[in-house]
C-alpha atoms as a PDB file:
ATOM      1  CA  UNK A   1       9.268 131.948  69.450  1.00  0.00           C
ATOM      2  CA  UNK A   2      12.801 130.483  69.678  1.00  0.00           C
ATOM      3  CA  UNK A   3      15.386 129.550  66.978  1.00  0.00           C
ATOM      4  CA  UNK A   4      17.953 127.493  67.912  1.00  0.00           C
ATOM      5  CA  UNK A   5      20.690 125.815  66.567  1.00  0.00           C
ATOM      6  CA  UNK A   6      21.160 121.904  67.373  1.00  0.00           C
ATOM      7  CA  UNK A   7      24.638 120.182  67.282  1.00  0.00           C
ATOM      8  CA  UNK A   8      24.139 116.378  67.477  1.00  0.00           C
ATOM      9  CA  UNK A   9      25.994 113.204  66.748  1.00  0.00           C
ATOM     10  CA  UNK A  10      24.074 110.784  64.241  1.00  0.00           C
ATOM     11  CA  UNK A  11      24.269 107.395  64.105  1.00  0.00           C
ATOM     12  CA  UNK A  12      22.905 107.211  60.525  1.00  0.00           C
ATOM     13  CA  UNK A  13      25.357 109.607  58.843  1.00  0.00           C
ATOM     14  CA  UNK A  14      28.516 109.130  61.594  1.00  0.00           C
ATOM     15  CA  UNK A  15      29.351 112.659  62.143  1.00  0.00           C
ATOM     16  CA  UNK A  16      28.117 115.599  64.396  1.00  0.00           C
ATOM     17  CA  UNK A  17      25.350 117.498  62.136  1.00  0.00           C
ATOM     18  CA  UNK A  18      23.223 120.974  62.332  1.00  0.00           C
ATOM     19  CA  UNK A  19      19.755 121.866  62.027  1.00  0.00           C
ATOM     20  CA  UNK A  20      17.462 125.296  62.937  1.00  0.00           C
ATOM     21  CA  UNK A  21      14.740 124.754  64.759  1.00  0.00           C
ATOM     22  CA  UNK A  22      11.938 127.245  65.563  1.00  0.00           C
ATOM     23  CA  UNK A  23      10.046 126.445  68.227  1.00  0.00           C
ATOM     24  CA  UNK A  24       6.770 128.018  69.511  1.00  0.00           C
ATOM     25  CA  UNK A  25       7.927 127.351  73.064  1.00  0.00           C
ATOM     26  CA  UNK A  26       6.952 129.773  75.071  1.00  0.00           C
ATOM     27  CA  UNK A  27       4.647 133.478  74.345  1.00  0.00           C
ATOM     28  CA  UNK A  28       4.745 136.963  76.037  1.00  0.00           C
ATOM     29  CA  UNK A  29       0.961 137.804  77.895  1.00  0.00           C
ATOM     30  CA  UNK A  30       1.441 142.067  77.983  1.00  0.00           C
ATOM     31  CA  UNK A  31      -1.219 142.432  80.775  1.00  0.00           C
ATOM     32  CA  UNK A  32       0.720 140.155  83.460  1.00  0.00           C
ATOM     33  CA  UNK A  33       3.896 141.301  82.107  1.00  0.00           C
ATOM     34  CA  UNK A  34       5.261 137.071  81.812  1.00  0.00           C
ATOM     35  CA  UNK A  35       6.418 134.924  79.564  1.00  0.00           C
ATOM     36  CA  UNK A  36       3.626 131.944  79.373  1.00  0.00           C
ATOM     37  CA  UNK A  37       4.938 128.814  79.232  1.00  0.00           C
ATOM     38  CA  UNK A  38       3.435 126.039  76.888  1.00  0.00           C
ATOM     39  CA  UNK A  39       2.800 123.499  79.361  1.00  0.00           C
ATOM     40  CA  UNK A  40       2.040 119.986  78.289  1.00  0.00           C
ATOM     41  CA  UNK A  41       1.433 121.348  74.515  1.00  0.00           C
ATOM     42  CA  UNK A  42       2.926 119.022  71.607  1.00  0.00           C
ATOM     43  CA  UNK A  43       3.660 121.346  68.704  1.00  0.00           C
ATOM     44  CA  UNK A  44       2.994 119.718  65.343  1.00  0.00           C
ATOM     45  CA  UNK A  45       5.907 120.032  63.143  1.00  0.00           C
ATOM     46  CA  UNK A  46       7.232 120.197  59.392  1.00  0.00           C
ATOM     47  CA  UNK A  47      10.477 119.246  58.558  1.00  0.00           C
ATOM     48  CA  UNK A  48      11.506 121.215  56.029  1.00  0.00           C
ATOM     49  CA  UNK A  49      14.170 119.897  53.290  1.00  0.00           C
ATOM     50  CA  UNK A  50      16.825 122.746  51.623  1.00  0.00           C
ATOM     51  CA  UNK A  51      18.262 122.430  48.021  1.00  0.00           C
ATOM     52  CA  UNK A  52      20.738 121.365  45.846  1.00  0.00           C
ATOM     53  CA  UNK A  53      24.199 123.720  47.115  1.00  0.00           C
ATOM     54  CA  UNK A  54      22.060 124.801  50.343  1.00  0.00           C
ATOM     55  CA  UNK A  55      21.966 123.766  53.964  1.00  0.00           C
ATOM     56  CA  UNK A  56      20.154 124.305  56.901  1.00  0.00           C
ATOM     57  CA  UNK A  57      20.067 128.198  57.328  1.00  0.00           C
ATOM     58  CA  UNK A  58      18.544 128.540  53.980  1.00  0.00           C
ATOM     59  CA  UNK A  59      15.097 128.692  54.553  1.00  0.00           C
ATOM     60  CA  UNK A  60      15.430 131.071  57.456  1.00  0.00           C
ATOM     61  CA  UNK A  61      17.509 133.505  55.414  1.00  0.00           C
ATOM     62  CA  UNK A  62      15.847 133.781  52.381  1.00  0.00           C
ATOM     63  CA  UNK A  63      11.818 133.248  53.429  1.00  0.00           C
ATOM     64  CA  UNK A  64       9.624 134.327  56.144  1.00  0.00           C
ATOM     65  CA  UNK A  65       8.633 130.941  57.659  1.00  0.00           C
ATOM     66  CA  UNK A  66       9.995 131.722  61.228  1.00  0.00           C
ATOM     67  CA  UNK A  67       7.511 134.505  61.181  1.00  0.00           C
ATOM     68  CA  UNK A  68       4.894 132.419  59.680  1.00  0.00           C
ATOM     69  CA  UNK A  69       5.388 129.716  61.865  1.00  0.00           C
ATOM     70  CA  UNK A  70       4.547 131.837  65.068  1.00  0.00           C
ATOM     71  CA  UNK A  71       1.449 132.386  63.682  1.00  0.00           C
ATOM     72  CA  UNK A  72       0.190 129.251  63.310  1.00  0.00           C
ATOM     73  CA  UNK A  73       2.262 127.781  66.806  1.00  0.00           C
ATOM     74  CA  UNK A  74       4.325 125.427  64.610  1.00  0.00           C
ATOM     75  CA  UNK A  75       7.496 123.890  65.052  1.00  0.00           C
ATOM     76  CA  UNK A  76       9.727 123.423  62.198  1.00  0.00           C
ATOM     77  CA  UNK A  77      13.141 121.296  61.525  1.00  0.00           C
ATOM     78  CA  UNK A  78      15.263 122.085  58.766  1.00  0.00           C
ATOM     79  CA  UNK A  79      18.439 119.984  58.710  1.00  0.00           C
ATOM     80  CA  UNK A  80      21.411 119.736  56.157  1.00  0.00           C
ATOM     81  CA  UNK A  81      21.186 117.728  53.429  1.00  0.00           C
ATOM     82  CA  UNK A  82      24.525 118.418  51.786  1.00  0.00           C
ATOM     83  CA  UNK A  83      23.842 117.498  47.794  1.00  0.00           C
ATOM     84  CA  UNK A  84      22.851 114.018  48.855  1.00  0.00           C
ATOM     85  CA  UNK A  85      18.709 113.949  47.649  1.00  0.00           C
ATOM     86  CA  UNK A  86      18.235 112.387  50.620  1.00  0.00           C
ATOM     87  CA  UNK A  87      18.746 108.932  50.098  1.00  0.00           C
ATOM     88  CA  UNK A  88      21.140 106.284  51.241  1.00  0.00           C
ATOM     89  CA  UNK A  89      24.427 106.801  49.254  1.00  0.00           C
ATOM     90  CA  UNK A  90      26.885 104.303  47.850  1.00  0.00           C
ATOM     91  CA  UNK A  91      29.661 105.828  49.975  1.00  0.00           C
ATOM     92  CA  UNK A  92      29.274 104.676  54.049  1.00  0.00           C
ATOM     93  CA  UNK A  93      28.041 106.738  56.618  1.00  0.00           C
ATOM     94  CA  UNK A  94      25.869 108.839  54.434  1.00  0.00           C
ATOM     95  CA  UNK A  95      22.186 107.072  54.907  1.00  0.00           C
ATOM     96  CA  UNK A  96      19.802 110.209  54.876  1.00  0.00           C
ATOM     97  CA  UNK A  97      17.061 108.369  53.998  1.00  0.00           C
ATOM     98  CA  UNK A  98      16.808 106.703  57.858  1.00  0.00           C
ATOM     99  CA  UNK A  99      18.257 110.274  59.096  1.00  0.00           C
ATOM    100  CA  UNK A 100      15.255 112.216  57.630  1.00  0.00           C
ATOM    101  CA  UNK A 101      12.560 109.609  57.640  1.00  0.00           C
ATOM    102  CA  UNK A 102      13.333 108.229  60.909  1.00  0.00           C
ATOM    103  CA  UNK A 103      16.264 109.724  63.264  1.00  0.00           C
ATOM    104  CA  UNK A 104      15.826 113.178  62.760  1.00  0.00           C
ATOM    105  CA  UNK A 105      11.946 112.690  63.800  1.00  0.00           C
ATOM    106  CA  UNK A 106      12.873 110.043  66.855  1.00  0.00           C
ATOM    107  CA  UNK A 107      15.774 112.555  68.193  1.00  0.00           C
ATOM    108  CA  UNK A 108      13.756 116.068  67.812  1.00  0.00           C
ATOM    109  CA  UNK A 109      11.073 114.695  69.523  1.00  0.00           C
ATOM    110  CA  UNK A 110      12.802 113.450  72.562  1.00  0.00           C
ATOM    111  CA  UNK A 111      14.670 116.997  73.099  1.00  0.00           C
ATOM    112  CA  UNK A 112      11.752 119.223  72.580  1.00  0.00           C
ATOM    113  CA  UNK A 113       8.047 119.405  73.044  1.00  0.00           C
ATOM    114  CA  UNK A 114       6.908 117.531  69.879  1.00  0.00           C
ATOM    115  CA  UNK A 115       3.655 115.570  68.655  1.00  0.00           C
ATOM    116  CA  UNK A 116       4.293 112.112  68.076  1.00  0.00           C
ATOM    117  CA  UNK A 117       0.947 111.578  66.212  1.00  0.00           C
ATOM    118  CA  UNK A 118       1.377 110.805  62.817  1.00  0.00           C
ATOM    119  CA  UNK A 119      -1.566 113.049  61.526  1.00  0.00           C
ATOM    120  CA  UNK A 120       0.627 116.487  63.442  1.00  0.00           C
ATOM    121  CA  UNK A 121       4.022 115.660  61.553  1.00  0.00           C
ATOM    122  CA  UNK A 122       4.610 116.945  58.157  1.00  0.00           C
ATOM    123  CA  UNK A 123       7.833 116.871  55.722  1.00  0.00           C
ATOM    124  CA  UNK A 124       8.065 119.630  52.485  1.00  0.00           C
ATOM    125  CA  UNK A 125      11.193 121.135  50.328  1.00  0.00           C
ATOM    126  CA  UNK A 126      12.132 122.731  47.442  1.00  0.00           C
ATOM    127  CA  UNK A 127      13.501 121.298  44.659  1.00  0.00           C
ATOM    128  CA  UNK A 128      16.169 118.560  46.016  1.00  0.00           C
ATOM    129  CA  UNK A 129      14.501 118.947  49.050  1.00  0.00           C
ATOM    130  CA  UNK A 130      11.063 118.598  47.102  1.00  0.00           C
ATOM    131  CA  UNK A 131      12.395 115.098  45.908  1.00  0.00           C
ATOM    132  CA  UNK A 132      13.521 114.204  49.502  1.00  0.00           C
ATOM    133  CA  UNK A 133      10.408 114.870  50.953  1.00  0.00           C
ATOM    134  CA  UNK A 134       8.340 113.308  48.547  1.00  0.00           C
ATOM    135  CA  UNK A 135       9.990 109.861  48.443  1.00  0.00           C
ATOM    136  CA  UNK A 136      10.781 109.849  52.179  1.00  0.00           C
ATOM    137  CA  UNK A 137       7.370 110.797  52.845  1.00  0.00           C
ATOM    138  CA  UNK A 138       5.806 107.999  50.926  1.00  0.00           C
ATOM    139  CA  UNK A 139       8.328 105.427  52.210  1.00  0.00           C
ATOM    140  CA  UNK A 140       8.396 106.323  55.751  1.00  0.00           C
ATOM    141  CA  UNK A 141       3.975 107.467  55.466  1.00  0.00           C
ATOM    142  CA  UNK A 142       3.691 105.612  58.928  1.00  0.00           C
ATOM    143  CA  UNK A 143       5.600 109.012  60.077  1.00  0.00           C
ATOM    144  CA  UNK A 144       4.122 111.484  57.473  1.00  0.00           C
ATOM    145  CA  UNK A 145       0.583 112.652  57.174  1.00  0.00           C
ATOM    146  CA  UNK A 146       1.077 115.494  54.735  1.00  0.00           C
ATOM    147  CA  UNK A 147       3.801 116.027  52.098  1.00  0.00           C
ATOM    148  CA  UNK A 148       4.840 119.148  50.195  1.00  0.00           C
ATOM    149  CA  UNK A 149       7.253 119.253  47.215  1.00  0.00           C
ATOM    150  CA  UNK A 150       7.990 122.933  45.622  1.00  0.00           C
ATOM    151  CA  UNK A 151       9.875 122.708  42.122  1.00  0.00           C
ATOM    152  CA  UNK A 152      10.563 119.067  42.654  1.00  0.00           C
ATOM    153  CA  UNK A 153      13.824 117.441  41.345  1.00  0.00           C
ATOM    154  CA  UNK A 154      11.811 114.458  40.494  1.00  0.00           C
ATOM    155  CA  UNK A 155      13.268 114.664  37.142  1.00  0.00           C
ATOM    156  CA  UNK A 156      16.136 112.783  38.310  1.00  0.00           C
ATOM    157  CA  UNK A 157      14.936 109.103  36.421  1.00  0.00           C
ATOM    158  CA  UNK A 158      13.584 110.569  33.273  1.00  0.00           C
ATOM    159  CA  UNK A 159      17.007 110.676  31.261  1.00  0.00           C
ATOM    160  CA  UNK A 160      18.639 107.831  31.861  1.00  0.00           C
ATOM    161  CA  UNK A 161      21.325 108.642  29.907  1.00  0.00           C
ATOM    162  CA  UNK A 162      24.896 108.161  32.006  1.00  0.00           C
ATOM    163  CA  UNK A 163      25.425 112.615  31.213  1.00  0.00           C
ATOM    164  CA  UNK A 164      22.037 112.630  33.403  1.00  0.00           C
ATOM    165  CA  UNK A 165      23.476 110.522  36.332  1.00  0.00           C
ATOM    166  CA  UNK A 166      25.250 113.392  38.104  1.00  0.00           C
ATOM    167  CA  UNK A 167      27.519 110.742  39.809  1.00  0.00           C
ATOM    168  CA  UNK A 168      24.638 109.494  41.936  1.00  0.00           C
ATOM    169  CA  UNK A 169      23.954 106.170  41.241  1.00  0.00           C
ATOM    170  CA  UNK A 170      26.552 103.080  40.327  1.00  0.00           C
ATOM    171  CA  UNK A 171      23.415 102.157  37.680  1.00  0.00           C
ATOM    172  CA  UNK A 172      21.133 105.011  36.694  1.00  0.00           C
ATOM    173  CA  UNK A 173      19.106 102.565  34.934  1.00  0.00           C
ATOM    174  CA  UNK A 174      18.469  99.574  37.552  1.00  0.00           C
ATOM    175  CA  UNK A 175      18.133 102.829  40.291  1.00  0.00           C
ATOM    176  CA  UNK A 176      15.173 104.065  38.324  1.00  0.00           C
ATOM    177  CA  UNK A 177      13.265 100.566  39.572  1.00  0.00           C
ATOM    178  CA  UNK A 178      14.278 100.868  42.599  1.00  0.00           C
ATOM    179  CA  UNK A 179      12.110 102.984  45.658  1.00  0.00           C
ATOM    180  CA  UNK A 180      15.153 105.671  44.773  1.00  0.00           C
ATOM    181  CA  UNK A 181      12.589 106.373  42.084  1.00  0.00           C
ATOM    182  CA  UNK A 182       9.272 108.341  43.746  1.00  0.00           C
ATOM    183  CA  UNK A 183       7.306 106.258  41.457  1.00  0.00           C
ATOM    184  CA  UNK A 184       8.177 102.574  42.964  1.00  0.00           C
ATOM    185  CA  UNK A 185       7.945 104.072  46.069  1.00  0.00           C
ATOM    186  CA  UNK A 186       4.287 104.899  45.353  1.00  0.00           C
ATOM    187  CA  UNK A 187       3.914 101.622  43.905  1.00  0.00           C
ATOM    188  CA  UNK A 188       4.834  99.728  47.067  1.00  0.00           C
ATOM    189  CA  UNK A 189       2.890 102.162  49.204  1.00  0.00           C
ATOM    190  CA  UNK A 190      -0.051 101.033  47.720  1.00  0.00           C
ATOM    191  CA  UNK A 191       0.711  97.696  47.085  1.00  0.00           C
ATOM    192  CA  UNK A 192       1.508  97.289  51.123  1.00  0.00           C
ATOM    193  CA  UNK A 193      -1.826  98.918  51.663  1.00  0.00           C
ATOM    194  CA  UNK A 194      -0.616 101.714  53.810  1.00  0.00           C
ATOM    195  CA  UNK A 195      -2.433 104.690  54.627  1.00  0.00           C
ATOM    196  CA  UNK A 196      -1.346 107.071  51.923  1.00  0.00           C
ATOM    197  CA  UNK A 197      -0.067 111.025  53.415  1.00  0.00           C
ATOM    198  CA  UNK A 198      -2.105 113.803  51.470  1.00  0.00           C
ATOM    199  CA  UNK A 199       0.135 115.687  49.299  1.00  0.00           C
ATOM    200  CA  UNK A 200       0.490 119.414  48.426  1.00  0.00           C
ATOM    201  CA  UNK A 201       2.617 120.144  45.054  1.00  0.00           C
ATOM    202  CA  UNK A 202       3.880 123.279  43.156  1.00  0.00           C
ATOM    203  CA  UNK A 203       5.753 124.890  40.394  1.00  0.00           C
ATOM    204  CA  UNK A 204       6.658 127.817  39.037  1.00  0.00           C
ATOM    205  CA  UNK A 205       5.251 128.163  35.168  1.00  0.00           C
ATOM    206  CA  UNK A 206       8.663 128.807  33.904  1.00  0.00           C
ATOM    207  CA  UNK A 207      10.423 126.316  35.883  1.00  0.00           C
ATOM    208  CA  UNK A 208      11.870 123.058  33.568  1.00  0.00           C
ATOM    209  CA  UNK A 209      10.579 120.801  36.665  1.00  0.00           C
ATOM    210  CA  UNK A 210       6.985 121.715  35.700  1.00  0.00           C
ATOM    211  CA  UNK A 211       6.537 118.996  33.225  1.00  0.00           C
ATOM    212  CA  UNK A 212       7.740 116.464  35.496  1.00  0.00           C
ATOM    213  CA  UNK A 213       5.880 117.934  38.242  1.00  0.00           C
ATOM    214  CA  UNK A 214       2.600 117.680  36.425  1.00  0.00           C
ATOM    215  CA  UNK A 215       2.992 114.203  35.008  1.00  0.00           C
ATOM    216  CA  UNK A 216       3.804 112.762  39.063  1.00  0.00           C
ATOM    217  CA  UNK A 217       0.776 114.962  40.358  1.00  0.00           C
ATOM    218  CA  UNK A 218      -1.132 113.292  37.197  1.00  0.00           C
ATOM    219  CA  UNK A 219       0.072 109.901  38.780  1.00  0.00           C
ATOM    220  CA  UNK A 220      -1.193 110.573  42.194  1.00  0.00           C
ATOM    221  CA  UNK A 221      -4.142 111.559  41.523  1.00  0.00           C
ATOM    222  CA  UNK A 222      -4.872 108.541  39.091  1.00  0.00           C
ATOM    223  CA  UNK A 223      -3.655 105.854  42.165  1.00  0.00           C
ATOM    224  CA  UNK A 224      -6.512 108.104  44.189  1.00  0.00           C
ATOM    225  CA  UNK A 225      -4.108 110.202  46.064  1.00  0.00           C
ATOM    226  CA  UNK A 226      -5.603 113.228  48.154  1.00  0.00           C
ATOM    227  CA  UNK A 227      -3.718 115.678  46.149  1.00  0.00           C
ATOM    228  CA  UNK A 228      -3.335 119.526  45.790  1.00  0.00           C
ATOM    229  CA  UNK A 229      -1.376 121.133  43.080  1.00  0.00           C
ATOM    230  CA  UNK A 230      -0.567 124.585  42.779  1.00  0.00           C
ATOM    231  CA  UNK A 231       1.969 127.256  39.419  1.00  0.00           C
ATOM    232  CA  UNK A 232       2.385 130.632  40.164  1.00  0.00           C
ATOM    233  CA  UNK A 233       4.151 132.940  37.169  1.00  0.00           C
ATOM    234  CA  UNK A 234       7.938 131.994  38.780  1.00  0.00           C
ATOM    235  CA  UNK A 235      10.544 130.161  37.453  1.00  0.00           C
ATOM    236  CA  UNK A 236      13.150 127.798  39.829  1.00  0.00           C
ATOM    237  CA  UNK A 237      13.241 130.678  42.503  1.00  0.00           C
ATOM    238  CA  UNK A 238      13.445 131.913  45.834  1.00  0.00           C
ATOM    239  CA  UNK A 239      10.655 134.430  45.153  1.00  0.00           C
ATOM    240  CA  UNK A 240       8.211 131.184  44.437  1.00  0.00           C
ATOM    241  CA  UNK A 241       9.599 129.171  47.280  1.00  0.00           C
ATOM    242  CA  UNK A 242       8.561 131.879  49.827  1.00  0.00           C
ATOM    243  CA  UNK A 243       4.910 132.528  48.089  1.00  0.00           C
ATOM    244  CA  UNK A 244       4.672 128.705  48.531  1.00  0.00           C
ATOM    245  CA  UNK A 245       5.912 127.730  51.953  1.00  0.00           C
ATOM    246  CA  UNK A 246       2.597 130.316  53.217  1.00  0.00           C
ATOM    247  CA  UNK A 247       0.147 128.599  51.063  1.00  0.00           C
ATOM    248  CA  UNK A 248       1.872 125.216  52.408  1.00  0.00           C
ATOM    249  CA  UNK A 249       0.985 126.544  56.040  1.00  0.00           C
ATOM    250  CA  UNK A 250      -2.143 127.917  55.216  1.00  0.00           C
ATOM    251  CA  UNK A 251      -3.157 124.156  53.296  1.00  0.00           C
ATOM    252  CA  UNK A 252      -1.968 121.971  56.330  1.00  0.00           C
ATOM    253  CA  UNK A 253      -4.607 121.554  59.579  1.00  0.00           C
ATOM    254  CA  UNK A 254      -3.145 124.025  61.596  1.00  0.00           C
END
């Protein structure tokens, strides 16, 4: 198991950005004394969004998933996000939306030994991450077959208020009928008749997400999503994102 640090130059945010990557590349055999190398194996992969104030070292630091991934031979990507929610912002050079739904997944898979089948790929986070992956998932599902959002900032078009806009959007209001929102996003999924990811979502019992969390959950399920749902006794916390990123790995077909 390796963990390396990439350095690249994107074209969709205009600057050189970092991501961890843990890769299953290559495993010890203690009778023959060797390192065994993987061959023409494609390792199926999550990439896996960080918070609000975070970045890409997060999830390394403060859960086990490195060791976890070993175990089930996956490869993960965790980029920075900065605080962007992973969308396209108003300022230039700052479209995360095509960098996480579409360059990160084209680049990592021409510099290491990735599936390219959409069925082997897989996007998650926590909270802002949770958001990111949820709506990038859904918009970019030809790239996505299973989604996981822990704590999801999904809350983000419920007050619509201009207090509630946190500087995001020019128009909180028009936004919120836009695909920014996780709901249109859905909406058009459907309405374009495209095969729909399976979904795995969480939240802590004493988190203020869970109401939202339950009501988009309620949503899926009612527009026939395939969907899983899953409260532990946490609130907004790393202690609950760690629990969670294990049953993630344990739900997807690893």
């Amino acid at each position: 198991m390796a963990l390396i640090q990439v350095n690249y130059l994107s074209k969709a945010l205009y600057r050189e950005v970092a991501l961890n990557v843990i890769l299953p590349t290559d495993r010890f055999d203690s009778d023959s004394n060797k390192y065994i190398n993987s061959g023409d194996l494609k390792f199926k992969t999550l990439y896996l969004l960080h918070g609000l104030l975070g970045n890409y070292t997060d999830w390394v630091s403060r859960t086990r998933i490195q060791e976890w991934a070993e175990e089930k031979n996956l490869a993960v990507i965790m980029p920075s996000g900065d605080n962007s929610f992973y969308f396209r912002s108003r300022t230039p050079w700052n479209d995360y939306e095509t960098f996480i739904g579409e360059e990160l997944v084209q680049i990592t898979r021409s510099m290491f030994p990735l599936s390219d089948k959409r069925e082997d790929t897989f996007i998650a986070g926590l909270s802002m991450g949770g958001y990111g992956a949820l709506r990038n998932g859904i918009i970019h599902s030809e790239n996505f077959g299973y989604i996981g959002g822990f704590s999801s900032a999904i809350h983000l078009f419920e007050d619509l208020s201009e207090e509630a806009n946190l500087g995001l959007f020019d128009n909180l209001e028009a936004a919120s009928k836009t695909d920014l929102n996780p709901k249109i996003a859905l909406e058009d999924m459907i309405r374009e008749n495209r095969t729909a990811p399976k979904f795995y979502l969480s939240c802590g019992q004493k988190d203020e997400f869970l109401k939202v969390n339950e009501e988009f959950r309620d949503l899926l399920v009612s527009n026939g999503m395939d969907v899983t749902w899953d409260e532990e006794d946490y609130g907004h916390e790393w202690d609950f994102w760690n629990s969670q990123i294990r049953k993630f790995l344990d739900w997807l077909p690893l």
